[in-house]
Protein backbone atom coordinates (compact mmCIF):
# COMPACT_ATOMS: atom_id res chain seq x y z
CA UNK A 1 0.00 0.00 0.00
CA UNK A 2 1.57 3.26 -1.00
CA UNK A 3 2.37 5.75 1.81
CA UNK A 4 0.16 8.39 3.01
CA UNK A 5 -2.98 6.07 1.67
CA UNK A 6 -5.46 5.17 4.51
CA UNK A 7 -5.04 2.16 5.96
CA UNK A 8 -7.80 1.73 8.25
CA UNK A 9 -5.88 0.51 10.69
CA UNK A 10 -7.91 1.46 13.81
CA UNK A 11 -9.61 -0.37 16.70
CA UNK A 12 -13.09 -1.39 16.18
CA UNK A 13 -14.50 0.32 19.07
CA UNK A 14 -17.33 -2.20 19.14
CA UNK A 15 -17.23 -4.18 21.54
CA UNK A 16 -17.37 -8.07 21.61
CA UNK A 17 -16.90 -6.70 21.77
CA UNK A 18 -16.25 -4.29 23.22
CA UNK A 19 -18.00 -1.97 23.97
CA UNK A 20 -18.85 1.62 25.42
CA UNK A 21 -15.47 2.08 27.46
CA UNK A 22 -12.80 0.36 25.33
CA UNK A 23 -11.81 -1.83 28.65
CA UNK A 24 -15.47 -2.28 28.80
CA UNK A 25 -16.54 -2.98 25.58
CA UNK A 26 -15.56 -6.72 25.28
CA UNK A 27 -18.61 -8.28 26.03
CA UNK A 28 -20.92 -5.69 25.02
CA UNK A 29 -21.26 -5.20 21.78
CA UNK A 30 -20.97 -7.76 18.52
CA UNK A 31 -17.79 -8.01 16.35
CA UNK A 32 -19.40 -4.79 13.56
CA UNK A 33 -16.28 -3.38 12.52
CA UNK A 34 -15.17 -0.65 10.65
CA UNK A 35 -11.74 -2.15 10.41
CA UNK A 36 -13.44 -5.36 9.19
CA UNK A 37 -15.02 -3.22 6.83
CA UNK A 38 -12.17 -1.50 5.74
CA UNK A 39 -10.17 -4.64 5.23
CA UNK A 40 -13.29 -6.07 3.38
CA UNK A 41 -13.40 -3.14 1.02
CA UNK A 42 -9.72 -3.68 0.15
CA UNK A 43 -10.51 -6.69 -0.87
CA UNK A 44 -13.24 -5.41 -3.42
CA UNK A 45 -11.70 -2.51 -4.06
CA UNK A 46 -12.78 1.52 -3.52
CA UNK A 47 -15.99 2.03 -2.29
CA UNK A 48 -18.63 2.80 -5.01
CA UNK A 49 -21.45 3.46 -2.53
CA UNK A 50 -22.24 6.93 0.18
CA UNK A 51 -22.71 4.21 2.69
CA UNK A 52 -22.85 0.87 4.06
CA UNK A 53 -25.30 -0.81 6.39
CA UNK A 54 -23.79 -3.45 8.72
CA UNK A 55 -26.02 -6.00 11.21
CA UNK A 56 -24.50 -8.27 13.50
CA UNK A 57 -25.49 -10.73 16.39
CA UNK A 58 -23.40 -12.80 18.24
CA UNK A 59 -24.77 -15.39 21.23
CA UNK A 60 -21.80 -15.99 23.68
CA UNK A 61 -21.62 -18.08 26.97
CA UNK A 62 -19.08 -18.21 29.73
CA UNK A 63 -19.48 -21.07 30.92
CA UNK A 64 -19.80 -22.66 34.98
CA UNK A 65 -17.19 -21.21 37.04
CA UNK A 66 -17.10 -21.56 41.38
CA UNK A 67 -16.15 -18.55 43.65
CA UNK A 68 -13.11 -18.87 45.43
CA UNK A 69 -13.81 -16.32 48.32
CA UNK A 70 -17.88 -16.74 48.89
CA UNK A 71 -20.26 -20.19 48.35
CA UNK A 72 -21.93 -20.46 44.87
CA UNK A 73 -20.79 -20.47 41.10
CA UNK A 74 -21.94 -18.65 38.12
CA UNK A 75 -22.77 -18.94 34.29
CA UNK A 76 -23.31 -16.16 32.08
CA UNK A 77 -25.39 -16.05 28.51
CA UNK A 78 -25.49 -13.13 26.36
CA UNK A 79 -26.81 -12.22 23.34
CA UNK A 80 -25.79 -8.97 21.39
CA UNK A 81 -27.31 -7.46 18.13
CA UNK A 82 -26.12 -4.42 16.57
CA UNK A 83 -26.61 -2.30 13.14
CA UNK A 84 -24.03 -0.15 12.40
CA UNK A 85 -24.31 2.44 9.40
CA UNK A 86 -20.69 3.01 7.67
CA UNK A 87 -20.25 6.23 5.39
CA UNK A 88 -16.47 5.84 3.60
CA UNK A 89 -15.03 9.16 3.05
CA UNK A 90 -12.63 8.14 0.47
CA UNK A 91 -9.06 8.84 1.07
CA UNK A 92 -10.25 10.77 4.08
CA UNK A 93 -11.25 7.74 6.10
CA UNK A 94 -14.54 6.36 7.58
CA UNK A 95 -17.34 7.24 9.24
CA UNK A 96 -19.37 5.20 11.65
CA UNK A 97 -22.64 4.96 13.93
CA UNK A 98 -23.66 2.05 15.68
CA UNK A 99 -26.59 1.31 17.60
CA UNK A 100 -26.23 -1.95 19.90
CA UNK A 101 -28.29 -3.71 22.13
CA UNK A 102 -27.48 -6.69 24.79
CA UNK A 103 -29.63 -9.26 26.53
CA UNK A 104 -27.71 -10.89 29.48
CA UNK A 105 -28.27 -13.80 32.27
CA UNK A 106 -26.44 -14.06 35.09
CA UNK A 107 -27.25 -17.78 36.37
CA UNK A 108 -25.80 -18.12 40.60
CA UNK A 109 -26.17 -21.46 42.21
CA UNK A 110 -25.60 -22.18 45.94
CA UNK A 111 -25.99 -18.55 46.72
CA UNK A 112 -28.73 -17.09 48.39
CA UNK A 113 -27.85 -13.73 47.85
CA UNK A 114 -27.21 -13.93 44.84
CA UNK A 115 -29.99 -16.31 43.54
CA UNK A 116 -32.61 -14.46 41.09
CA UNK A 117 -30.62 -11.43 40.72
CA UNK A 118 -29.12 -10.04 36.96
CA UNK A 119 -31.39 -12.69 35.50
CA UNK A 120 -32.65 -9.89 32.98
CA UNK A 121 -29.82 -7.92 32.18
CA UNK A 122 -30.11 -4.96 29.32
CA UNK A 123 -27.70 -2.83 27.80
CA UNK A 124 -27.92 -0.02 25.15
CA UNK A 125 -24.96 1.15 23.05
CA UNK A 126 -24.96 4.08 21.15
CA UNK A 127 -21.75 5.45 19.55
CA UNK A 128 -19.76 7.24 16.64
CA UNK A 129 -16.59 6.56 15.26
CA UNK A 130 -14.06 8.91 12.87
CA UNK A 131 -11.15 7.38 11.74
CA UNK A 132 -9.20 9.17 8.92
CA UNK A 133 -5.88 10.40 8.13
CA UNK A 134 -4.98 13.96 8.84
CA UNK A 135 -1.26 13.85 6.41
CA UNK A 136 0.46 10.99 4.63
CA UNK A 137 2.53 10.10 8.11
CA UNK A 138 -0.24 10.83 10.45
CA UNK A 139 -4.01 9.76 11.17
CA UNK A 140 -6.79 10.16 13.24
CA UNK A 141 -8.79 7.93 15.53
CA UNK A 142 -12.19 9.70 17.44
CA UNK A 143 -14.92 7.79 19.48
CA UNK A 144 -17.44 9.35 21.39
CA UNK A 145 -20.52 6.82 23.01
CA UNK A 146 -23.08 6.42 25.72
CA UNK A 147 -24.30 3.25 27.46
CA UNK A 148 -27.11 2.51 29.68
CA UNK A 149 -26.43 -0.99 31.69
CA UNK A 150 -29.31 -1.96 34.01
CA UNK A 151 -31.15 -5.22 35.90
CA UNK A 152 -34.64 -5.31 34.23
CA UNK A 153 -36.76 -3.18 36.97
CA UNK A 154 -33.63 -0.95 37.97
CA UNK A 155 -33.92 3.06 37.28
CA UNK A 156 -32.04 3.56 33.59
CA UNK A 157 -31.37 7.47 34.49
CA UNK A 158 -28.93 6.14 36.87
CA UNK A 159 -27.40 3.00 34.71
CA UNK A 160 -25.93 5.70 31.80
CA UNK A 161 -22.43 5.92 31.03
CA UNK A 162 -19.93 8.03 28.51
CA UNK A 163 -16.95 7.66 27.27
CA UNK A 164 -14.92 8.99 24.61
CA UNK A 165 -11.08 8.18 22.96
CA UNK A 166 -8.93 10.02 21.16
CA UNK A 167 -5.66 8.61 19.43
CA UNK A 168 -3.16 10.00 17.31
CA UNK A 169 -1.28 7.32 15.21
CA UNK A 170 2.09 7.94 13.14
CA UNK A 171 3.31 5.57 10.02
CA UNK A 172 6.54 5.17 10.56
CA UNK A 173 6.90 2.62 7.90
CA UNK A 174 5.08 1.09 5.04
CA UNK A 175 3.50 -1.92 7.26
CA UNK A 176 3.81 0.14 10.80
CA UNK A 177 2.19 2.18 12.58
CA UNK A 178 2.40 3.24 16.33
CA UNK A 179 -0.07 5.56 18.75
CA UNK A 180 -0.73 7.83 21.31
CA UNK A 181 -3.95 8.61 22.89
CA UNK A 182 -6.33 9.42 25.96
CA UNK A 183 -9.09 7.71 27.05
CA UNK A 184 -12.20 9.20 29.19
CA UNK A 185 -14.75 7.73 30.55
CA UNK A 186 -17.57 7.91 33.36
CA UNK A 187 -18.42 4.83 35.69
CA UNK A 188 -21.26 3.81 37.84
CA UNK A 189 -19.29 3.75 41.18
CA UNK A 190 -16.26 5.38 40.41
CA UNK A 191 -14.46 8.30 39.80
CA UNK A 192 -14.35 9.46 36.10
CA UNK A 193 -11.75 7.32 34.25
CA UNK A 194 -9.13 8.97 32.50
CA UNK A 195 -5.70 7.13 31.35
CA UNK A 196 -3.06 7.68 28.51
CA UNK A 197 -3.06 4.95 25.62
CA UNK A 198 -0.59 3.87 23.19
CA UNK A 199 -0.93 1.10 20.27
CA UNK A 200 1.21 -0.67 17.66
CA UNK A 201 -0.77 -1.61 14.09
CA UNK A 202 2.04 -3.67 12.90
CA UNK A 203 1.59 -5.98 9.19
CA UNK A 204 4.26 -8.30 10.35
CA UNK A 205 4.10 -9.91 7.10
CA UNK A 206 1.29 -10.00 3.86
CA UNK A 207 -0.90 -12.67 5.94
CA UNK A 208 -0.22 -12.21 9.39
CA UNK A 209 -0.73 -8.73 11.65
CA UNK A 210 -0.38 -7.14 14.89
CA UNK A 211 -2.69 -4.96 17.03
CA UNK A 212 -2.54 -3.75 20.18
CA UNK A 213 -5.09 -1.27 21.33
CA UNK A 214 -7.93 -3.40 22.44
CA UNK A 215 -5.61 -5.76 24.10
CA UNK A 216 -3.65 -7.94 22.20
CA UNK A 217 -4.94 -9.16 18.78
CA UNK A 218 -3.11 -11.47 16.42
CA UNK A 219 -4.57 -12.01 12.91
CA UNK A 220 -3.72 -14.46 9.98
CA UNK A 221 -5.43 -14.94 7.11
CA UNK A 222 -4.88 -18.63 6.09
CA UNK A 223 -5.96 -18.71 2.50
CA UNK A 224 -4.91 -16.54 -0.39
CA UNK A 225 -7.93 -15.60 -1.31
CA UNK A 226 -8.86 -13.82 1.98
CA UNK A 227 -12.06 -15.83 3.05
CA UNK A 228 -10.37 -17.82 6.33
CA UNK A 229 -8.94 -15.95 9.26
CA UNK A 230 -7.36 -17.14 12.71
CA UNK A 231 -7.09 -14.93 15.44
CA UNK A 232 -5.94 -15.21 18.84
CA UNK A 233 -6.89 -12.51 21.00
CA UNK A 234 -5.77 -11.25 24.99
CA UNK A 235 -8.00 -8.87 26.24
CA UNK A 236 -9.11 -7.09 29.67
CA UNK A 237 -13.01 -6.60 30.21
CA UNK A 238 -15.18 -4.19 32.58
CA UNK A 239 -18.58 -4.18 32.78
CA UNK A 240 -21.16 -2.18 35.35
CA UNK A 241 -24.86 -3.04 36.35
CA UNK A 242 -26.91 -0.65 37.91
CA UNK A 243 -29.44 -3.44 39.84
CA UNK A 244 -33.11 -3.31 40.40
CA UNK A 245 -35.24 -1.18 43.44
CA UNK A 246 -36.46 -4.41 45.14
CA UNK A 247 -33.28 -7.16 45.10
CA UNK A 248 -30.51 -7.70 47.63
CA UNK A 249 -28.53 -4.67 46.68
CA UNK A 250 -31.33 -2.18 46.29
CA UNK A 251 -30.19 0.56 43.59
CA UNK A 252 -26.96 -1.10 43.90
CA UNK A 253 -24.06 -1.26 41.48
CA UNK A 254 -22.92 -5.11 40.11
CA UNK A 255 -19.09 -5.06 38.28
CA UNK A 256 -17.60 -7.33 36.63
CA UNK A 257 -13.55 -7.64 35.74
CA UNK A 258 -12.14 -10.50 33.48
CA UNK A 259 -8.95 -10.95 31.66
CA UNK A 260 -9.66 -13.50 28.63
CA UNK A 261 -7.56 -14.91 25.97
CA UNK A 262 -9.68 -16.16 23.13
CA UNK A 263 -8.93 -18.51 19.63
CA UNK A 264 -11.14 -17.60 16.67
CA UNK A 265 -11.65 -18.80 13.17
CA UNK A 266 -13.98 -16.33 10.75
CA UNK A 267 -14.82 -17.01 7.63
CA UNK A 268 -16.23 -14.82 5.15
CA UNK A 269 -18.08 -16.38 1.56
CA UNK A 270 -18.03 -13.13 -0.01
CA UNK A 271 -17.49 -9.42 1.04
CA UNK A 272 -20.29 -8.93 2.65
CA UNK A 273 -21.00 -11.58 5.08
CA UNK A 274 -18.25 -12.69 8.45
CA UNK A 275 -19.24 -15.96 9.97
CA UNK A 276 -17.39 -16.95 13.09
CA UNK A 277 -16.47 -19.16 16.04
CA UNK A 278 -14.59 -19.05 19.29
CA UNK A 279 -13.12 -20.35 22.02
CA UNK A 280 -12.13 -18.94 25.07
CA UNK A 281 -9.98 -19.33 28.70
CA UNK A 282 -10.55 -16.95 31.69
CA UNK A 283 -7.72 -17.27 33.74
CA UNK A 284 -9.06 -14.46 36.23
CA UNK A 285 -12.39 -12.81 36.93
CA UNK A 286 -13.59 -11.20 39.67
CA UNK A 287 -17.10 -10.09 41.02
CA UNK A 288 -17.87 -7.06 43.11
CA UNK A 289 -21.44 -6.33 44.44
CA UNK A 290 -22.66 -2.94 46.11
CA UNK A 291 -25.11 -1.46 47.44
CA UNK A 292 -26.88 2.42 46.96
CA UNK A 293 -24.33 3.03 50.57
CA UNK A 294 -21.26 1.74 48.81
CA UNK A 295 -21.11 -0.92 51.23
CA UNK A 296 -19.77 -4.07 49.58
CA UNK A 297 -21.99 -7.23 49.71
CA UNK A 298 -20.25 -9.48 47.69
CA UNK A 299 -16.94 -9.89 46.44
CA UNK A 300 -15.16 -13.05 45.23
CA UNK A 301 -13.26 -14.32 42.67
CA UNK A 302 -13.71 -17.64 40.56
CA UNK A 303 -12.08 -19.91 39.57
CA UNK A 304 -10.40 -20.30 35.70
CA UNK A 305 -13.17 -21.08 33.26
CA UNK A 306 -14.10 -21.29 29.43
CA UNK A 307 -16.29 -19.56 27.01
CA UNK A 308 -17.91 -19.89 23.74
CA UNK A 309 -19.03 -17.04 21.27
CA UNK A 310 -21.10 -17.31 17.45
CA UNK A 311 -21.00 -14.04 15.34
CA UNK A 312 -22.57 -13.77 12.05
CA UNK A 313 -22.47 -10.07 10.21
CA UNK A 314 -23.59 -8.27 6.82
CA UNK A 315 -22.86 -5.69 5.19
CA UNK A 316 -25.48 -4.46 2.65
């Protein structure tokens, strides 16, 4: 790719996922991507269209895991759908908006505190993405989102969250680029969040590349014609609950911090369409409960466990 072009190499900033806060994105949102796009639309060439419409849902599980500190285990389901509109701005880069909402079940056993609570989980994403380049060694990356996370009864005026990224990223040569950035965000039962970020886009070779700013993300693309991918993924997830009036925690705040390393095939028959699989260890997770007094009611770790994930996209 000659120098200066745009590359698209950006983070998705849609969370599998990802979403809302980049650390808190990865199970809340599908795998709609406007770097999958843009790699797509390499592969078929300048866009010919004002926009594209992407849909995507992807059913995930993590599966049985015990607490190590309190009695009881958990499993959690989710399901995700998202539509994301896509506007390419030619050589100036891409525009997206994506609109995401997530269904999830938090299953306790051999907890009576925690039995029949986060049972009806619901999230709502909304957020826009600019990635372009501003000269032939530099380019832009801009997100800007709310989120509303709440237990199915709980008040949603108090479950809303923003966050918003900025990241500068310089080419330093043909198949590298490296980043600097900032990252703000508000949280249910914190302080504000704001931290520094830095990230290496790095085509290691024509098949196999490097990215860094959601974690660690290793791609290669097995077949020449671009239609199988493997990727093996590292990543650190947050997510926050406000819970319902009436439950153990009344008004309370539920969080939830995992690190998981995940292998993934994807598959894609034709431009358009991303089918994929994958597989998933948890080597740490731990889960904090609180009530409207900020007095902690539960907090324990589990143990290791394994998870599962289906995505399916389009593009139209």
């Amino acid at each position: 790719m000659a120098r200066g072009q745009y590359k698209g190499s950006f983070p998705s900033c849609v969370g599998r996922g990802g979403a809302a806060i980049i650390i808190g994105l990865l199970l809340s949102g599908t795998a709609v991507s406007a770097e999958d796009e843009d790699a797509s639309s390499e592969r078929r060439g300048p866009p010919t269209r004002p926009f594209f419409l992407q849909l995507g849902y992807t059913p995930s599980q993590i599966f049985r895991a015990d607490f190590r500190d309190e009695p009881g285990r958990v499993t959690v389901l989710h399901h995700d759908v998202s539509g994301t509109v896509i506007v390419p701005l030619r050589d100036r880069g891409l525009v997206n908006v994506t609109l995401s909402r997530d269904w999830l079940t938090y299953r306790f056993r051999q907890n009576e505190l925690l039995e029949g609570i986060l049972e009806d989980v619901r999230e709502t994403q909304v957020h826009a993405v600019y990635m372009g380049r501003i000269n032939p060694d530099w380019s832009l990356f801009a997100m800007g989102g709310i989120r509303w996370s709440a237990e199915h009864g709980a008040s949603h005026d108090d479950a809303r969250m923003q966050s918003g990224m900025i990241l500068f990223q310089r080419s330093w040569l043909e198949n590298l680029e490296v980043g600097v950035g900032m990252l703000a965000a508000s949280r249910l039962d914190d302080k504000p969040l704001a931290i520094p970020m830095a990230s290496i886009n790095w085509d290691m070779t024509e098949r196999l590349r490097l990215r860094t700013t959601r974690g660690l993300n290793l791609l290669y693309q097995l077949d020449e014609a671009g239609r199988w991918d493997l990727a093996l993924n590292g990543e650190y997830h947050s997510r926050y609950v406000r819970l319902r009036d009436d439950g153990p925690a009344p008004s309370g705040i539920f969080r939830s911090r995992l690190i998981a390393t995940t292998l993934a095939i994807l598959y894609r028959p034709n431009p358009g369409v991303r089918l994929g699989a994958e597989i998933g260890f948890i080597p740490w997770r731990k889960i904090t409960i609180r009530d409207e007094n900020e007095t902690t009611v539960f907090d324990s770790k589990t143990d290791p466990g394994l998870s599962a994930a289906f995505t399916a996209s389009m593009t139209f």
